[in-house]
C-alpha atoms as a PDB file:
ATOM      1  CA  UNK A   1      86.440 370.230 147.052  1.00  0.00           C
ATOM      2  CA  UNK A   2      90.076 369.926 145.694  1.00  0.00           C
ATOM      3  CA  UNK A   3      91.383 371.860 142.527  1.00  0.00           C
ATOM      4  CA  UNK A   4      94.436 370.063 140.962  1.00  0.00           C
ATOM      5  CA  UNK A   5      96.853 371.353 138.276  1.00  0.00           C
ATOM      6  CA  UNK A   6      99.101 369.332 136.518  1.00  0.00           C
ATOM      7  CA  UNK A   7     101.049 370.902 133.731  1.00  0.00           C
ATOM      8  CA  UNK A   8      98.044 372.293 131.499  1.00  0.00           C
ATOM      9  CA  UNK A   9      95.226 369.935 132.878  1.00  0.00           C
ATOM     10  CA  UNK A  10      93.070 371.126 135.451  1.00  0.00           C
ATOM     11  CA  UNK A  11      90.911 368.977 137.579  1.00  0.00           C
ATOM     12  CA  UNK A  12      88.321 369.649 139.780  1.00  0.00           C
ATOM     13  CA  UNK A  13      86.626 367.181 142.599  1.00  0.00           C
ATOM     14  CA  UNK A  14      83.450 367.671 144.422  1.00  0.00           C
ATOM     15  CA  UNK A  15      80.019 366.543 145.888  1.00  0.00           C
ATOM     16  CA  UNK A  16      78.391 366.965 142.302  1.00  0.00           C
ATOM     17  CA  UNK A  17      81.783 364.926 140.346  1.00  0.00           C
ATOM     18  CA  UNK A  18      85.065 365.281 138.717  1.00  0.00           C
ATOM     19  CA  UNK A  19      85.625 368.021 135.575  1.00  0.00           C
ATOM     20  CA  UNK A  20      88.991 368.073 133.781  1.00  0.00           C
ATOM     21  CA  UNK A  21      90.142 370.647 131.083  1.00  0.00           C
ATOM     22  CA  UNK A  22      93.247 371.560 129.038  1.00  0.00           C
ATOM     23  CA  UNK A  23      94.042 375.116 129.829  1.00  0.00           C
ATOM     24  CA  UNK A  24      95.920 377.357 126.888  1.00  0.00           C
ATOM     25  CA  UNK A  25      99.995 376.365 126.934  1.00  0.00           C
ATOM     26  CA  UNK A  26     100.246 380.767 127.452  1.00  0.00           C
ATOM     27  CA  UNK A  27      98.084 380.488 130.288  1.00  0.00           C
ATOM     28  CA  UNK A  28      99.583 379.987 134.089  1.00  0.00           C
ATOM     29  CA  UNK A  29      97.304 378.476 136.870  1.00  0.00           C
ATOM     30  CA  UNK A  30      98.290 378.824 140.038  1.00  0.00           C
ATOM     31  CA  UNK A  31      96.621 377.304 143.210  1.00  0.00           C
ATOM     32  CA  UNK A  32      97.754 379.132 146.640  1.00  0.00           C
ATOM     33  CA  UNK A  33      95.633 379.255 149.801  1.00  0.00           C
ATOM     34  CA  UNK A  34      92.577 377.615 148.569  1.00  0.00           C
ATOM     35  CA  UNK A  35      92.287 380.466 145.788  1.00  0.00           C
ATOM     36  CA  UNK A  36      92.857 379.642 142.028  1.00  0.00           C
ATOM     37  CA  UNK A  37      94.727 382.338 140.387  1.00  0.00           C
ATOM     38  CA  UNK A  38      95.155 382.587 136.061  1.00  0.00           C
ATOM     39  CA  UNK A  39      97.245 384.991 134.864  1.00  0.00           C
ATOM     40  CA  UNK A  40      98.473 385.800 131.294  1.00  0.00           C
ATOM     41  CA  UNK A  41     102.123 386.728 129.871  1.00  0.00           C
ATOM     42  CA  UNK A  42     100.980 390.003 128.470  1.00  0.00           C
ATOM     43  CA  UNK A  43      98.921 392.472 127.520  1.00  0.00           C
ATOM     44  CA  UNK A  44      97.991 391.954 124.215  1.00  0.00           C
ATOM     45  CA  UNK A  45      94.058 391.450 123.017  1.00  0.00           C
ATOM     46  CA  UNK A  46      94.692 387.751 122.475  1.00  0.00           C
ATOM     47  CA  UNK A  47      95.717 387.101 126.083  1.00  0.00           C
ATOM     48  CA  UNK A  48      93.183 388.829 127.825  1.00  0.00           C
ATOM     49  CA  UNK A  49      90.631 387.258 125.855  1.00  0.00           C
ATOM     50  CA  UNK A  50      92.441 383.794 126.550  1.00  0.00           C
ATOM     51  CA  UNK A  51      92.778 385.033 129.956  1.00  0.00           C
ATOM     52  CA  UNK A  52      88.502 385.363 130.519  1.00  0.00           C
ATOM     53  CA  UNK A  53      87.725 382.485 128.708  1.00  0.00           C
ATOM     54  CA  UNK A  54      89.931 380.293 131.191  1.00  0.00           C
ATOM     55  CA  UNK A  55      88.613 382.163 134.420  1.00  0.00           C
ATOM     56  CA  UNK A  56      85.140 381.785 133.211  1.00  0.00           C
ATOM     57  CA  UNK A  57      85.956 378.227 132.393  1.00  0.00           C
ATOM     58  CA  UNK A  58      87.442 376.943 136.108  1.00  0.00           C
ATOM     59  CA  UNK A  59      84.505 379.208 137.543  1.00  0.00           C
ATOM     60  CA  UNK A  60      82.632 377.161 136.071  1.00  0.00           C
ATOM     61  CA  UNK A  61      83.877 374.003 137.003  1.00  0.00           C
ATOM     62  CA  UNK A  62      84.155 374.885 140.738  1.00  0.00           C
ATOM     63  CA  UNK A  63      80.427 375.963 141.061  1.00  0.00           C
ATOM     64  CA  UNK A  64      79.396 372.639 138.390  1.00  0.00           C
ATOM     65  CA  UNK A  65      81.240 370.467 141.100  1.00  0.00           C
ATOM     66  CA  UNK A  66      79.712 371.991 144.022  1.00  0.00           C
ATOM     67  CA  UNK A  67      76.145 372.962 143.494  1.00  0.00           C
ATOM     68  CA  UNK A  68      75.492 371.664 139.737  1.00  0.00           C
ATOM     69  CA  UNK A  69      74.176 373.602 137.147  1.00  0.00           C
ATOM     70  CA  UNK A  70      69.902 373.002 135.970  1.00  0.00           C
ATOM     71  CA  UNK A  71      68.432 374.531 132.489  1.00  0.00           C
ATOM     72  CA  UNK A  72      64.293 374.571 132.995  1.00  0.00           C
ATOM     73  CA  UNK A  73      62.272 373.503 129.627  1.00  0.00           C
ATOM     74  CA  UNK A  74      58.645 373.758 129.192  1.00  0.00           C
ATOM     75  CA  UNK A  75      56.391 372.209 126.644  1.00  0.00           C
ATOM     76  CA  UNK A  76      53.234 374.032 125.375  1.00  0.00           C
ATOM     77  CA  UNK A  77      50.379 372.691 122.954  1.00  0.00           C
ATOM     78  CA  UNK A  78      47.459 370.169 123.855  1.00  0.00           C
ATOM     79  CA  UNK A  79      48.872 366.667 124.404  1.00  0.00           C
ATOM     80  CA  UNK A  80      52.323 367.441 124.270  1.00  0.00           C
ATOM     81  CA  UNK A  81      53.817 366.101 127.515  1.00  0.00           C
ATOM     82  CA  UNK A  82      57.292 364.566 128.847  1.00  0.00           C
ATOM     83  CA  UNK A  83      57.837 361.353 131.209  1.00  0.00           C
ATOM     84  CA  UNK A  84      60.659 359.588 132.277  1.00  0.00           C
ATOM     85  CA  UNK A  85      61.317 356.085 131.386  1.00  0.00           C
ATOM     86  CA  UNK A  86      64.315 354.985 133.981  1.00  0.00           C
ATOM     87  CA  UNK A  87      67.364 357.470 133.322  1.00  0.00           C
ATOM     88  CA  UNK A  88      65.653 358.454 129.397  1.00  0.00           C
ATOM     89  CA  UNK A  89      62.773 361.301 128.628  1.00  0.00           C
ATOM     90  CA  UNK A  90      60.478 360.644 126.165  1.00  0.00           C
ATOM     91  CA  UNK A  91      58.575 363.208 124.624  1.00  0.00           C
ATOM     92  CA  UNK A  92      55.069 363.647 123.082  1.00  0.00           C
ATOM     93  CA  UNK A  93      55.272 366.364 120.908  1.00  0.00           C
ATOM     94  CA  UNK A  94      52.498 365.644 118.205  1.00  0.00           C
ATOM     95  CA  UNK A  95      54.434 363.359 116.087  1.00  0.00           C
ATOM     96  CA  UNK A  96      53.297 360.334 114.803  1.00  0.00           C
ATOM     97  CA  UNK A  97      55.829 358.300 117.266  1.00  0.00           C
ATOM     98  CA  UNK A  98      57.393 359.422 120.500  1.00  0.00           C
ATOM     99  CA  UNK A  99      60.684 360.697 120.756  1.00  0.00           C
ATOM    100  CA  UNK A 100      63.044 358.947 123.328  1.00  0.00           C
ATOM    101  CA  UNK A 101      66.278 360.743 124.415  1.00  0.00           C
ATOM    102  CA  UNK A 102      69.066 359.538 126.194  1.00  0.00           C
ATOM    103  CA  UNK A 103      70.876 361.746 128.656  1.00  0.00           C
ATOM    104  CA  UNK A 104      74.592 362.652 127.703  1.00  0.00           C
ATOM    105  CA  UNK A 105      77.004 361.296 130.367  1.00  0.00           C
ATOM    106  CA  UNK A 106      76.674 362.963 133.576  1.00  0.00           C
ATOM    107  CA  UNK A 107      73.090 364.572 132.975  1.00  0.00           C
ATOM    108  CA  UNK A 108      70.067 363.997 134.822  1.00  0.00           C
ATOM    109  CA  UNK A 109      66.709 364.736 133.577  1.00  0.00           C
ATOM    110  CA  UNK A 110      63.409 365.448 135.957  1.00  0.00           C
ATOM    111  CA  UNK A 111      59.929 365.978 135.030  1.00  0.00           C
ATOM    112  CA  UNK A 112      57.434 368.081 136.701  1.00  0.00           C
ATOM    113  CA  UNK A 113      53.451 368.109 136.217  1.00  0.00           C
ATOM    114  CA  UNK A 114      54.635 366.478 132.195  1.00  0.00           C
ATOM    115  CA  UNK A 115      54.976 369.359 130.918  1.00  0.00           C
ATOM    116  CA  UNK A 116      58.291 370.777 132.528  1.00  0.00           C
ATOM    117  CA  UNK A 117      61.847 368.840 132.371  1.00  0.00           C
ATOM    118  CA  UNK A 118      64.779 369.815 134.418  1.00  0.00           C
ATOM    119  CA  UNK A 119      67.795 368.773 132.893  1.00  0.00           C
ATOM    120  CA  UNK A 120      70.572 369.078 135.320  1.00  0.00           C
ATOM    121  CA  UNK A 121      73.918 367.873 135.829  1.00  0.00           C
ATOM    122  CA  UNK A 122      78.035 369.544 137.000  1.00  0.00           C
ATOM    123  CA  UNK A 123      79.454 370.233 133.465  1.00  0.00           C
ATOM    124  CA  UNK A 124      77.716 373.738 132.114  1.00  0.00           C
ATOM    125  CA  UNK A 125      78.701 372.875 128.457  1.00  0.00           C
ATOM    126  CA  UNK A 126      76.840 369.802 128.494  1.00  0.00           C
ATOM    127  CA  UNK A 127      73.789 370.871 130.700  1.00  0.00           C
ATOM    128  CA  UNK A 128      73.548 373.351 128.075  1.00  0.00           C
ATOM    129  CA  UNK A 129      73.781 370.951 124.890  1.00  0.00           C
ATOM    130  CA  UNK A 130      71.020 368.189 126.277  1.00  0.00           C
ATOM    131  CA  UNK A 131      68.530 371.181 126.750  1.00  0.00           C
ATOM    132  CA  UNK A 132      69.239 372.601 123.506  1.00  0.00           C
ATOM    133  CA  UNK A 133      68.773 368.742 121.628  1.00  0.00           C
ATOM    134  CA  UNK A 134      65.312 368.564 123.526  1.00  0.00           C
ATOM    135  CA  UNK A 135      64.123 372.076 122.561  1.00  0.00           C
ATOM    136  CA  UNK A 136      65.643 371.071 118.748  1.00  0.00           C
ATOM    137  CA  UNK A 137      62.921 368.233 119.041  1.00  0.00           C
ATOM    138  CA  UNK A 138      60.187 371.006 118.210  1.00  0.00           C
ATOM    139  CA  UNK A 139      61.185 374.394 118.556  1.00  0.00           C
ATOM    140  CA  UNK A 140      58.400 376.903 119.857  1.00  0.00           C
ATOM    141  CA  UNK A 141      56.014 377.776 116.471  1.00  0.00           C
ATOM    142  CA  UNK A 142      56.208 381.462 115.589  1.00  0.00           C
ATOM    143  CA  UNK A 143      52.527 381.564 114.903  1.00  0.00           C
ATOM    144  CA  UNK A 144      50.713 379.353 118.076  1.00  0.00           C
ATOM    145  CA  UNK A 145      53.729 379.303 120.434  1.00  0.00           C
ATOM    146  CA  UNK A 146      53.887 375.303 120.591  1.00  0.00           C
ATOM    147  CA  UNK A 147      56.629 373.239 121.265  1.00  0.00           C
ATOM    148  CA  UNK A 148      59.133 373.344 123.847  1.00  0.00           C
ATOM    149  CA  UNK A 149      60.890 376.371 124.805  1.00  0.00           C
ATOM    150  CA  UNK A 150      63.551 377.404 127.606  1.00  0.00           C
ATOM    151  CA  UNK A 151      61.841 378.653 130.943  1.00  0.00           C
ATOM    152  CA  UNK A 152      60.853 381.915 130.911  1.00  0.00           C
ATOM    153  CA  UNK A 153      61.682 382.204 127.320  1.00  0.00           C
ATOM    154  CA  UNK A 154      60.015 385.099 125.931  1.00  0.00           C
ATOM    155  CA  UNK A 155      58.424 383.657 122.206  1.00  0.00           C
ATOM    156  CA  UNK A 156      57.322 386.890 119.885  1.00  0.00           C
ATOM    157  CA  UNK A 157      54.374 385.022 117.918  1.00  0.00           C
ATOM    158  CA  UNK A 158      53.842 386.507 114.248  1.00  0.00           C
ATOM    159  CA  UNK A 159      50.335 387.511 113.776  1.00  0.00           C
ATOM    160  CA  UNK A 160      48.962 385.389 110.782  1.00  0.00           C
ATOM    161  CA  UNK A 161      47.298 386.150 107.613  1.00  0.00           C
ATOM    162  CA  UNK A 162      44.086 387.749 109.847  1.00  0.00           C
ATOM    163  CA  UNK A 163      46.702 390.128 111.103  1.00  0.00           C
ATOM    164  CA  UNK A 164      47.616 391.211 107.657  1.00  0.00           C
ATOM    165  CA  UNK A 165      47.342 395.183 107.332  1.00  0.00           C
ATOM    166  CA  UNK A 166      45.901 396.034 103.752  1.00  0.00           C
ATOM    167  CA  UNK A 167      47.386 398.588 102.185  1.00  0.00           C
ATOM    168  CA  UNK A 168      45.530 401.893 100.154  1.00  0.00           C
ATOM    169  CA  UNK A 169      45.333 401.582  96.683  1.00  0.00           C
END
């Protein structure tokens, strides 16, 4: 892996791809025996925060470029299933039509047992987006729980007009 810094670009090669990003003009990045150092001008509340964000943000990169980052959806209700058609996912979600999606560059999508999708790919940011579009598709239903939801998400379902408490008079 090789971590390159050229004025306030950063780039980042690996196994998994190549990630670039613009670092803040207050910010200094400095690269000296394999370990990337950031540090910050001063003290103040701004800076510091700057000074996370872009620490987080090349952390990021390096483990993106050298494992690769996944985001687990599952989809829940009676014939709702996923399949891959070549490099797309289409979903069947109880519409009237199926819903095709198109990965964003550098995204890969799997399918397990059609009802879980692994979206996976080096860039957090953009791992993150493509499983958020999919679960937009149809959110999890507060009353039933169907639709597709984030692994291990934890849905709180509302309990229905049979649920309803009736009040004393």
């Amino acid at each position: 892996m090789t971590v390159s810094v050229d004025k306030q670009l950063v780039t980042v090669n690996g196994p998994k791809g190549k990630l670039e990003q613009k670092v803040h003009p207050d910010m200094t990045v400095n690269i000296k025996d394999n370990v990337v150092t950031v540090t910050r001008p001063s003290d103040s509340s701004d800076h510091k925060a700057l000074h996370g964000l872009t620490r987080s943000l090349l952390a990021n990169m390096v483990t993106g470029v050298s494992t690769g980052f996944t985001r687990d959806l599952e989809i829940v209700g009676v014939g709702y299933r996923a399949e891959k058609q070549g490099d797309k996912l289409i979903l069947r979600v109880g519409m009237s039509h199926t819903v095709e999606m198109a990965p964003l560059p550098g995204i890969t999508f799997g399918v397990e047992a059609n009802t879980r999708v692994k979206v996976s790919g080096a860039d957090k940011q953009v791992v993150g987006e493509m499983a958020a579009r999919i679960r937009a598709v149809r959110p999890p239903d507060a009353y039933k729980g169907k639709g597709v939801r984030y692994a291990k998400e934890v849905i709180r379902l509302k309990p229905g007009k049979a649920g309803k408490v009736v009040g004393k008079k």
